[in-house]
C-alpha atoms as a PDB file:
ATOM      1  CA  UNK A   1      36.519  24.499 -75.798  1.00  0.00           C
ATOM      2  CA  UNK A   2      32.917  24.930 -76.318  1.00  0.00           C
ATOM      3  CA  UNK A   3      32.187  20.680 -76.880  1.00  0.00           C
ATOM      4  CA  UNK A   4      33.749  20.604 -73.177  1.00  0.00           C
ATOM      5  CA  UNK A   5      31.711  23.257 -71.909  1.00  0.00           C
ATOM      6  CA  UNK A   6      29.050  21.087 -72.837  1.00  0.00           C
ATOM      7  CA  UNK A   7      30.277  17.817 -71.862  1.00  0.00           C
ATOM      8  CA  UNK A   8      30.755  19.759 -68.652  1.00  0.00           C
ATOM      9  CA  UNK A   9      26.909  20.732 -68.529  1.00  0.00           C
ATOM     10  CA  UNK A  10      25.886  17.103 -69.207  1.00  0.00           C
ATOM     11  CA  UNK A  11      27.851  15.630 -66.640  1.00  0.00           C
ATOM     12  CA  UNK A  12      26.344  18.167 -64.004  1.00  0.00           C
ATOM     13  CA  UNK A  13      22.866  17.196 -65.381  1.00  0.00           C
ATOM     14  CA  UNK A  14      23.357  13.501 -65.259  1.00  0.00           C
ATOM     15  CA  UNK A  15      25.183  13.905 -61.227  1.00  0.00           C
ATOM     16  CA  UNK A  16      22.596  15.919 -59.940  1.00  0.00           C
ATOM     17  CA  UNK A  17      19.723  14.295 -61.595  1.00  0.00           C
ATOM     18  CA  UNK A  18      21.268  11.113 -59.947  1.00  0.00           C
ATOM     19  CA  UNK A  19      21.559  12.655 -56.535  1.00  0.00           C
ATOM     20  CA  UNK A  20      17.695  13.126 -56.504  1.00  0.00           C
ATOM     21  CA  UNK A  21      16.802   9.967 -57.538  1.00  0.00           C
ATOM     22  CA  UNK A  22      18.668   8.402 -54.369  1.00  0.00           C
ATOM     23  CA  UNK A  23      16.815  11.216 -52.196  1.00  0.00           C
ATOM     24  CA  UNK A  24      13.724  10.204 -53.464  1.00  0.00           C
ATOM     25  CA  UNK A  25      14.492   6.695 -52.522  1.00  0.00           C
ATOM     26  CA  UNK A  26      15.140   7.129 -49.306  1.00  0.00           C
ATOM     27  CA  UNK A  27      12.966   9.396 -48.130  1.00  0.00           C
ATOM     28  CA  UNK A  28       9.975   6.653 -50.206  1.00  0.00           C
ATOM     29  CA  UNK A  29      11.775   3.876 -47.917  1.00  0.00           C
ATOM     30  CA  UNK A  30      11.968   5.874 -45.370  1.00  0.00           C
ATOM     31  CA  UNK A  31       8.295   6.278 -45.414  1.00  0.00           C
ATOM     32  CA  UNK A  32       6.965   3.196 -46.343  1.00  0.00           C
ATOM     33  CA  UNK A  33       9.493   1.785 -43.250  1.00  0.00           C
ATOM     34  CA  UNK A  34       7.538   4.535 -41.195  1.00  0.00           C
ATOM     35  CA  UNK A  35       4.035   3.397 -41.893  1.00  0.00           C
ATOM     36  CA  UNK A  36       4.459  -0.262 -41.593  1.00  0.00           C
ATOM     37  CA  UNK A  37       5.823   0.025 -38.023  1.00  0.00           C
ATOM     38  CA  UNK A  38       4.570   2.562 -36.007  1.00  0.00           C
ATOM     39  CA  UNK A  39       3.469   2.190 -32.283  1.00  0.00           C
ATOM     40  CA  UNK A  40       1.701  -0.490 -32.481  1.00  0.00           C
ATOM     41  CA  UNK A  41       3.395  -2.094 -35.010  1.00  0.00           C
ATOM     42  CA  UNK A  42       1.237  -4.125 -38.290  1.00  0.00           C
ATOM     43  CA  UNK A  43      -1.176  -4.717 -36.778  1.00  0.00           C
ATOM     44  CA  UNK A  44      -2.351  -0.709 -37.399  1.00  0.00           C
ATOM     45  CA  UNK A  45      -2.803  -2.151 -40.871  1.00  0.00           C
ATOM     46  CA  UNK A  46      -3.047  -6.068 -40.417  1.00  0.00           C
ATOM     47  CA  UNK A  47      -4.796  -6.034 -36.956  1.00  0.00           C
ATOM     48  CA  UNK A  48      -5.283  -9.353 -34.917  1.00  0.00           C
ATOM     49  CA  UNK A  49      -8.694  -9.220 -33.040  1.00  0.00           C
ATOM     50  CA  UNK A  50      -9.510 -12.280 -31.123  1.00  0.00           C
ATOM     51  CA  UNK A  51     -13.017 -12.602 -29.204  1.00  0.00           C
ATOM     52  CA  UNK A  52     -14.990 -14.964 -27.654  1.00  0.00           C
ATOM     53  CA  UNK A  53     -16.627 -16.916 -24.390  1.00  0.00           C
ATOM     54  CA  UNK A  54     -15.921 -18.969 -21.595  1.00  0.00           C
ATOM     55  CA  UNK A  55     -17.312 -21.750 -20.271  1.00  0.00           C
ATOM     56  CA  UNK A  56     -18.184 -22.585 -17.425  1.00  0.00           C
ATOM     57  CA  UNK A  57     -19.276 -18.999 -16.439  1.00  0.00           C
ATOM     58  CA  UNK A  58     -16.790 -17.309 -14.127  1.00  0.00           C
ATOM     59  CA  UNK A  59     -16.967 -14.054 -12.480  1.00  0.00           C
ATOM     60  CA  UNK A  60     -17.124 -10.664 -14.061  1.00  0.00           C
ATOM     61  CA  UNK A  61     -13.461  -9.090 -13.873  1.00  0.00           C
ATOM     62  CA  UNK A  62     -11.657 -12.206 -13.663  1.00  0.00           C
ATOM     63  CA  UNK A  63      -8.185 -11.911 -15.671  1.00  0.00           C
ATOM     64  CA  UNK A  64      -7.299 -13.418 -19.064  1.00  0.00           C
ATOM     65  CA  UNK A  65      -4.336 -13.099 -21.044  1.00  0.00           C
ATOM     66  CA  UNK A  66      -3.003 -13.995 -24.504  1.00  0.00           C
ATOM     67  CA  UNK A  67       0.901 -15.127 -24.303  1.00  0.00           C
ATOM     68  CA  UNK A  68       3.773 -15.697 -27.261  1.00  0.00           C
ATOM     69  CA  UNK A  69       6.025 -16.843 -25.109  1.00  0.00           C
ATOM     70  CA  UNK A  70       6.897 -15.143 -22.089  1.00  0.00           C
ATOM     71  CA  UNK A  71       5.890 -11.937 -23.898  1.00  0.00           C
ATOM     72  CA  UNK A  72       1.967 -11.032 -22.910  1.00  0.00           C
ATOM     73  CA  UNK A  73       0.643  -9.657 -26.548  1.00  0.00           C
ATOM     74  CA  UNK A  74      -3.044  -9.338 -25.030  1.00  0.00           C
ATOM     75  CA  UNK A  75      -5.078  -8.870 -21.933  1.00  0.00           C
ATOM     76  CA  UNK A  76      -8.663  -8.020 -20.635  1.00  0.00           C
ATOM     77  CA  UNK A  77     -10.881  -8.787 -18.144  1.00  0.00           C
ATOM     78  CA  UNK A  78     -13.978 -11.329 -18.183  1.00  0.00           C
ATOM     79  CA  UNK A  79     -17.649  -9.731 -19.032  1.00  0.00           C
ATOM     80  CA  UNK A  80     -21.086 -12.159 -18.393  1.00  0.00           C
ATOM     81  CA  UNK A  81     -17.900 -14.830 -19.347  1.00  0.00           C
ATOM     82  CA  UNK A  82     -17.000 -13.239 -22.732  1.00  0.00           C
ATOM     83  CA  UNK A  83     -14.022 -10.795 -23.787  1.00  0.00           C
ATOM     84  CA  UNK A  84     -13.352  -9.306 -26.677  1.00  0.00           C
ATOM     85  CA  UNK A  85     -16.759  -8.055 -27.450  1.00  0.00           C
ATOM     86  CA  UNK A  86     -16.054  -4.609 -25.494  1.00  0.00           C
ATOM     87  CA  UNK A  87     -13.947  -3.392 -25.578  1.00  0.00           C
ATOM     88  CA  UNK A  88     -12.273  -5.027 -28.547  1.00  0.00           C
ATOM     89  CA  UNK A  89      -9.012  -7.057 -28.255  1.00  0.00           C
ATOM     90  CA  UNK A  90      -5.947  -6.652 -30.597  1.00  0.00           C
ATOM     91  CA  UNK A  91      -3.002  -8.413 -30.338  1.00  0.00           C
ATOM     92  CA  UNK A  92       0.245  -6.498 -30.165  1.00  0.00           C
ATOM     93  CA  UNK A  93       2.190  -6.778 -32.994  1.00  0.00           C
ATOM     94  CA  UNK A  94       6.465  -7.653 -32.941  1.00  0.00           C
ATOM     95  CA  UNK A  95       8.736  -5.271 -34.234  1.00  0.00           C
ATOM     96  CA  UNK A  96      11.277  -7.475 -36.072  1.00  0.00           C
ATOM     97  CA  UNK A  97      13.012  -4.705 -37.050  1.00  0.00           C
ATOM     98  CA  UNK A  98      14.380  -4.587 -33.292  1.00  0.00           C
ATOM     99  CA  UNK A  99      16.034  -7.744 -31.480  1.00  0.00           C
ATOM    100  CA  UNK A 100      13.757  -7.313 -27.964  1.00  0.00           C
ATOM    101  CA  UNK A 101      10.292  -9.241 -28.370  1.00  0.00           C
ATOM    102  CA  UNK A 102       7.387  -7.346 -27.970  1.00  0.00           C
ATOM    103  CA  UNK A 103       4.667  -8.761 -29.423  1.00  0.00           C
ATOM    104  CA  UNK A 104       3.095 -11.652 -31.655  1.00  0.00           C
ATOM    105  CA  UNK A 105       4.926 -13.079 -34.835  1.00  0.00           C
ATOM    106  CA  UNK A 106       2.954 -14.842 -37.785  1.00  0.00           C
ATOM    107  CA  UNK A 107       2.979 -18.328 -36.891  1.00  0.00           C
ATOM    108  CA  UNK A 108       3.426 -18.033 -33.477  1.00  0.00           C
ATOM    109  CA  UNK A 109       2.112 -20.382 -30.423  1.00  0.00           C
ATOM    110  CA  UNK A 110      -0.105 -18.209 -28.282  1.00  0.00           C
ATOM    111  CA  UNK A 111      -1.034 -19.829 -25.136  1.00  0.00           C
ATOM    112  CA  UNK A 112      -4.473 -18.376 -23.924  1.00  0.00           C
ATOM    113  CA  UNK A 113      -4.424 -17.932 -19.733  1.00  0.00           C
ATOM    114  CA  UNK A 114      -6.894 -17.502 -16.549  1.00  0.00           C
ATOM    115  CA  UNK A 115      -5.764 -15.812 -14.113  1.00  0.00           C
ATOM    116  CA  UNK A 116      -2.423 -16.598 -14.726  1.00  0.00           C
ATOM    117  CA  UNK A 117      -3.047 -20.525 -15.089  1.00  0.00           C
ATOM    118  CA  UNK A 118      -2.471 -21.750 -18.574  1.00  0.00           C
ATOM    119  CA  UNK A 119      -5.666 -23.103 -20.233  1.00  0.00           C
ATOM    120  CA  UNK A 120      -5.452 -23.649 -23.971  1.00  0.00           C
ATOM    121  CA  UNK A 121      -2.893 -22.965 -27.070  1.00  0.00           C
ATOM    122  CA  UNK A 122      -3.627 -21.824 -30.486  1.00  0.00           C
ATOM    123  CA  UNK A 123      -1.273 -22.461 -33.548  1.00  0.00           C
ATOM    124  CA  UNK A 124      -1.783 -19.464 -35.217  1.00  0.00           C
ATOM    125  CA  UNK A 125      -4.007 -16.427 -35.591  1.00  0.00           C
ATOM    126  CA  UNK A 126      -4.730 -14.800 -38.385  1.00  0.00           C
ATOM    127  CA  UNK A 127      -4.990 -11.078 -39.524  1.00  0.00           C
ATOM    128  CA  UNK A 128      -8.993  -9.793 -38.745  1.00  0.00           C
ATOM    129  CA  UNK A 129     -11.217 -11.264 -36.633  1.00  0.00           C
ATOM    130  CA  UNK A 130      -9.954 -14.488 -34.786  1.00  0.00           C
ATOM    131  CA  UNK A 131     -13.469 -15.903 -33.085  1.00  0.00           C
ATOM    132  CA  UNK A 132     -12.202 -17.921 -29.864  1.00  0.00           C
ATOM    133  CA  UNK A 133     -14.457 -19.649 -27.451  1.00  0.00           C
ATOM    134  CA  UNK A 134     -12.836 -21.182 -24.515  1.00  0.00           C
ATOM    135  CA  UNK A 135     -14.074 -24.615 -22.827  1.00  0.00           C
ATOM    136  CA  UNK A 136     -11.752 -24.983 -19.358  1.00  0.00           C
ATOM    137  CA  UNK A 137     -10.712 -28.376 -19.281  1.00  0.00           C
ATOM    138  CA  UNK A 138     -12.204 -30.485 -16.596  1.00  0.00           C
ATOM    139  CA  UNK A 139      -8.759 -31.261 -15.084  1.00  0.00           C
ATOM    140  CA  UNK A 140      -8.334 -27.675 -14.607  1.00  0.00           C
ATOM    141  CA  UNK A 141     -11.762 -26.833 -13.491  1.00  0.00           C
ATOM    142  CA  UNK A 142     -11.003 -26.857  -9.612  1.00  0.00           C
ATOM    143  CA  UNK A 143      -7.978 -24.834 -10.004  1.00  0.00           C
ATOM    144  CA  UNK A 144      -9.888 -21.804 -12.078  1.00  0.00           C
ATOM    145  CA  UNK A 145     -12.761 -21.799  -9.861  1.00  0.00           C
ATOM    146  CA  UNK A 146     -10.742 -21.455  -6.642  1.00  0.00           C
ATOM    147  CA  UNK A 147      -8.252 -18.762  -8.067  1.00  0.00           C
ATOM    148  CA  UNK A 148     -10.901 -16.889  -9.718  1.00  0.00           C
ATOM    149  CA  UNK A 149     -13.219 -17.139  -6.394  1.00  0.00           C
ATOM    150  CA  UNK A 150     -10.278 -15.966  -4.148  1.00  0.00           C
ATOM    151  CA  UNK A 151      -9.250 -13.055  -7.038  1.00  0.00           C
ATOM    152  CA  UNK A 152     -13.163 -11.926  -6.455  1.00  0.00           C
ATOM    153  CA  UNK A 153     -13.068 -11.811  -2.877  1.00  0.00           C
ATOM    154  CA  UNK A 154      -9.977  -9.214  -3.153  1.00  0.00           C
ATOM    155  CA  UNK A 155     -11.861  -6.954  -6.106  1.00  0.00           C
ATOM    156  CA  UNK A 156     -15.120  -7.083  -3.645  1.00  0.00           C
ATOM    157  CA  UNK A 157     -13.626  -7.016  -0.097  1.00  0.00           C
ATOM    158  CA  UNK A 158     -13.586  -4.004   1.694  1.00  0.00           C
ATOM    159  CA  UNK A 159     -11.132  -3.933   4.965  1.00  0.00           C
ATOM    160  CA  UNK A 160     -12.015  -3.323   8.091  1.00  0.00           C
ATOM    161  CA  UNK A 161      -8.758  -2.774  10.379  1.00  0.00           C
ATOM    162  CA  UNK A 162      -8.466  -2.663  13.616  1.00  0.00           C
ATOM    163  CA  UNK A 163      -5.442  -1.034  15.508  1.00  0.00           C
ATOM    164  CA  UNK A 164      -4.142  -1.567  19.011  1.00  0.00           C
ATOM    165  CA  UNK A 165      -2.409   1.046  20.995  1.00  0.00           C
ATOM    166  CA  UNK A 166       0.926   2.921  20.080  1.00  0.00           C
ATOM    167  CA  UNK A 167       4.055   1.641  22.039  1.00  0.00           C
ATOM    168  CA  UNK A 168       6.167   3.300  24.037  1.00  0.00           C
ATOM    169  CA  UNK A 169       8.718   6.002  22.483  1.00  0.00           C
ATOM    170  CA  UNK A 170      12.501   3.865  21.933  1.00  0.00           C
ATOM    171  CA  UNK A 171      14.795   5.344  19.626  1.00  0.00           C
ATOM    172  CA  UNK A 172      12.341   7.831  19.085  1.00  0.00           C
ATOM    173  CA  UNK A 173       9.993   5.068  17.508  1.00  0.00           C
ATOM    174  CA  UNK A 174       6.688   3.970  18.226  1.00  0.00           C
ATOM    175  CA  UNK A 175       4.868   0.934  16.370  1.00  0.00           C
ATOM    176  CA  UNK A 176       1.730  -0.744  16.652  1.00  0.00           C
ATOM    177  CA  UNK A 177      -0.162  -3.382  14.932  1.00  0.00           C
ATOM    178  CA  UNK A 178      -3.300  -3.192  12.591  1.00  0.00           C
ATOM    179  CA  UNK A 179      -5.333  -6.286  11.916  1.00  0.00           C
ATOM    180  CA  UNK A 180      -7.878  -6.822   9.309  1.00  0.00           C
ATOM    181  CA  UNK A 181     -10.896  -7.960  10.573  1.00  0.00           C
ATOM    182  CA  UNK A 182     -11.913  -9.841   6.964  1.00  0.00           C
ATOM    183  CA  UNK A 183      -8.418 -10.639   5.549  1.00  0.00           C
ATOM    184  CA  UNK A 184      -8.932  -9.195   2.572  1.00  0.00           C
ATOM    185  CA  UNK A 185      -5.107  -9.343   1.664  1.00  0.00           C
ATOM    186  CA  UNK A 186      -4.869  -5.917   0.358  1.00  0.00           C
ATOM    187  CA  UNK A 187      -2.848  -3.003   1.735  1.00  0.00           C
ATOM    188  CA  UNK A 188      -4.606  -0.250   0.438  1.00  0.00           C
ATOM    189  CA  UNK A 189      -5.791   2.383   3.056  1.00  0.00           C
ATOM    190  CA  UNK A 190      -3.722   0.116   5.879  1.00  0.00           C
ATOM    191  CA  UNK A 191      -2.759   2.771   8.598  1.00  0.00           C
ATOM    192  CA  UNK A 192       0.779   3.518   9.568  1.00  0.00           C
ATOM    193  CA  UNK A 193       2.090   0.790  11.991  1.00  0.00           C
ATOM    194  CA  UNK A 194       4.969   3.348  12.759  1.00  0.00           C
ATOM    195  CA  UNK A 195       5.682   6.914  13.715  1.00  0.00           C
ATOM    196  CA  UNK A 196       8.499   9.162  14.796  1.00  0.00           C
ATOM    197  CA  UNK A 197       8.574  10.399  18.608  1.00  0.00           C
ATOM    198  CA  UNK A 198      10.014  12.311  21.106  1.00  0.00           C
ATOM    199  CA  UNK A 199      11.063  11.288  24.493  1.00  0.00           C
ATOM    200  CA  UNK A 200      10.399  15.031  26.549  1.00  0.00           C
ATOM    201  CA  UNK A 201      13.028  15.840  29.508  1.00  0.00           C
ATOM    202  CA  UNK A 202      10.959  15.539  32.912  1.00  0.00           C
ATOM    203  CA  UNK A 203      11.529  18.813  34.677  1.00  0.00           C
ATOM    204  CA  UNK A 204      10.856  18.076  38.532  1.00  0.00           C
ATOM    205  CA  UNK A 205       8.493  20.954  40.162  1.00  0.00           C
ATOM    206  CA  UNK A 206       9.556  21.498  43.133  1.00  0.00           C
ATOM    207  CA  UNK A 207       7.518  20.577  46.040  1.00  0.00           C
ATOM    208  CA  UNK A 208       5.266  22.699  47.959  1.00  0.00           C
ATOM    209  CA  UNK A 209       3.471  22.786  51.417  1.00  0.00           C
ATOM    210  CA  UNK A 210       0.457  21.074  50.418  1.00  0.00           C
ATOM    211  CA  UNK A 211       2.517  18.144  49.208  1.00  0.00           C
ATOM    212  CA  UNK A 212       3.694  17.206  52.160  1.00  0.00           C
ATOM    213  CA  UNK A 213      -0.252  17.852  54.091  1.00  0.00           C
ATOM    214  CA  UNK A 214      -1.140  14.096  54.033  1.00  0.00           C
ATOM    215  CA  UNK A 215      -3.531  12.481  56.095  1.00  0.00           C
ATOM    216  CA  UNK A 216      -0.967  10.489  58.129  1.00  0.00           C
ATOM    217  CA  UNK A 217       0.650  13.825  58.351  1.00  0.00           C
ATOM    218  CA  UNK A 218      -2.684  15.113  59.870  1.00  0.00           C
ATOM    219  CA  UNK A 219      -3.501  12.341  62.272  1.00  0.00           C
ATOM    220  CA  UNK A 220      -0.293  12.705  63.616  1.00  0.00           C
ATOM    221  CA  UNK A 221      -0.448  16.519  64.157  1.00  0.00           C
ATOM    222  CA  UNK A 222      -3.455  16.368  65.954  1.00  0.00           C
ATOM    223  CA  UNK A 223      -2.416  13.156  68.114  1.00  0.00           C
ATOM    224  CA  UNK A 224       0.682  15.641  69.402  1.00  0.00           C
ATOM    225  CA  UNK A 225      -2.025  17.897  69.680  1.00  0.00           C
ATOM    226  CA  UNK A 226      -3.721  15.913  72.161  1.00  0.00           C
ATOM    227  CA  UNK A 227      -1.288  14.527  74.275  1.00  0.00           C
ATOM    228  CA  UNK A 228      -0.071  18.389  74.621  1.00  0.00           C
ATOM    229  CA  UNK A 229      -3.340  19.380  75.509  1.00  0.00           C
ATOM    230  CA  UNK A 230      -3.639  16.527  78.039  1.00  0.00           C
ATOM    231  CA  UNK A 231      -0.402  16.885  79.631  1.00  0.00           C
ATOM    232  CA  UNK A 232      -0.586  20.665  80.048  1.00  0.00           C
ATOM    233  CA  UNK A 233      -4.046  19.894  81.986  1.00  0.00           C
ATOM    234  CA  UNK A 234      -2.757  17.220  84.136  1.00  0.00           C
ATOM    235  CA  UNK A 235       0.307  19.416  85.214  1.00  0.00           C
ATOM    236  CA  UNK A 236      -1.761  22.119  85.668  1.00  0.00           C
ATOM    237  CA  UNK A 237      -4.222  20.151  87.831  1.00  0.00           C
ATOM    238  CA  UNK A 238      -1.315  18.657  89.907  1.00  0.00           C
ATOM    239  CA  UNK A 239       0.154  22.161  90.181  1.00  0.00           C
ATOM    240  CA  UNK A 240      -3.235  23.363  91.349  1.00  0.00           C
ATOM    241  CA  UNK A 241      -4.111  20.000  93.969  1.00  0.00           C
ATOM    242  CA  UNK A 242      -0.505  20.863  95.098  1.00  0.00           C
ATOM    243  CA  UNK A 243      -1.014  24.841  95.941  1.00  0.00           C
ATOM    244  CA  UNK A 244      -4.375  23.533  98.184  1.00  0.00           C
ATOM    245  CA  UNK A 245      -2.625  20.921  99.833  1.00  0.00           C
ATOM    246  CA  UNK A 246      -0.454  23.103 100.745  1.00  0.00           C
ATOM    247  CA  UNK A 247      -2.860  26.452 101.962  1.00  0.00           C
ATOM    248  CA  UNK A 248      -4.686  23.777 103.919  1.00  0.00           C
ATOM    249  CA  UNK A 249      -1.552  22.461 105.464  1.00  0.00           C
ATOM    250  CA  UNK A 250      -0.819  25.460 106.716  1.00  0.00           C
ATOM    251  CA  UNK A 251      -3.930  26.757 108.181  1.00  0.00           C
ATOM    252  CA  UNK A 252      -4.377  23.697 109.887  1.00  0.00           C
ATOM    253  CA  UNK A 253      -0.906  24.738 111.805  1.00  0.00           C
ATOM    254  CA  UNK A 254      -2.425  28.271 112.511  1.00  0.00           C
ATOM    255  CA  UNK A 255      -5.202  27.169 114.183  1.00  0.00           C
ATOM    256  CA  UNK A 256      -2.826  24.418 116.315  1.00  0.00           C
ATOM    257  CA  UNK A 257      -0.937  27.759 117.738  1.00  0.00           C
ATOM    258  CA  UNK A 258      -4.217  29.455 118.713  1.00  0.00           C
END
């Protein structure tokens, strides 16, 4: 009885000792799984700078990019034609511990871009500092310089719009168009080419004396003033050349009597 008391002991010794060995391996590859991709993948331990100039010069703020793929692992923008230098470029690092790209892959092609048009390739990059001048290609030359020219003008331009009056209110919309004066090709700060309205009911006043006082309305008053006037005097004055006519008449056939 007591030998499997013991035996008993042992075996609980030997299965629990056992169950903290496997803890203690997972949580260690749990860790070490941790550290090597975080965030920003290896490259927090194996980082991939890359630095360097351009030539010919191009303008300060023009665009370059560092592709694996279709997958853009880098970007910055262009300082007295170098990049890199500050601030510092990395390269993002893939996750191959997840199926979606992300980011470079030892041995990669990375294809090196201005403005968006493909310039040069590099085979492979390795981990630390990854010095990389860049001479544009004379075939390509024309193609920079206009793209980065025209990307300059939009940084630099500043807008100057000019609207024309609002519209009349239909279906409670007005519109109106805004032109800029320089073409700058932005719509930042562009005012609204459309507003709500309201079409208000016309109430009808109604009309009063003085809208009907108009100055054909006065020179015909006083006309029929006038001719009232007039007439009234050359009745009366007939009425009046009548009455003597007549008193002279008549004392003419007094005095015949006599």
């Amino acid at each position: 009885m007591k030998q499997k008391i013991n035996y008993l002991k042992q075996a609980r010794g030997f299965f629990l000792t056992l169950i903290f060995a496997v803890v203690v391996l997972i949580v260690t590859v749990n860790a070490v799984k941790i550290s090597q991709h975080n965030i920003v993948g290896k490259a927090f331990y194996n980082p991939i700078q890359v630095y360097g100039t351009i030539e010919p010069a191009l303008p300060d703020g023009t665009k370059i990019s560092f592709k694996a793929g279709d997958v853009e692992i880098a970007s910055t923008v262009l300082n007295n034609s170098m990049y890199g230098y500050d601030p510092k470029l990395f390269f993002k690092i893939d996750d191959e511990t997840t199926l979606k790209r992300e980011g470079y892959r030892e041995g990669d092609v990375v294809k090196f871009y201005i403005e968006d048009i493909e310039i040069a390739e590099f085979s492979y990059c390795a981990p630390g500092m990854n010095k990389k001048d860049i001479n544009i290609p004379t075939s390509k030359r024309v193609e920079v310089s206009t793209k980065t020219a025209k990307a300059d003008i939009e940084r630099t331009c500043r807008p100057v719009l000019q609207c024309g009056e609002w519209s009349e209110c239909v279906n409670n919309i007005q519109t109106r168009s805004c032109i800029d004066a320089f073409e700058c090709g932005t719509e930042e700060g562009k005012p609204e080419e459309a507003r709500e309205c309201r079409i208000e009911p016309v109430v009808e006043e109604p009309l009063g004396i003085m809208d009907f006082i108009t100055t054909e309305w006065i020179l015909t008053v006083s006309l029929f003033i006038i001719l009232t006037v007039s007439l009234i005097f050359l009745i009366r004055k007939a009425i009046w050349i009548h009455k003597i006519r007549k008193y002279t008449k008549r004392k003419g056939t007094v005095k015949k009597k006599r």
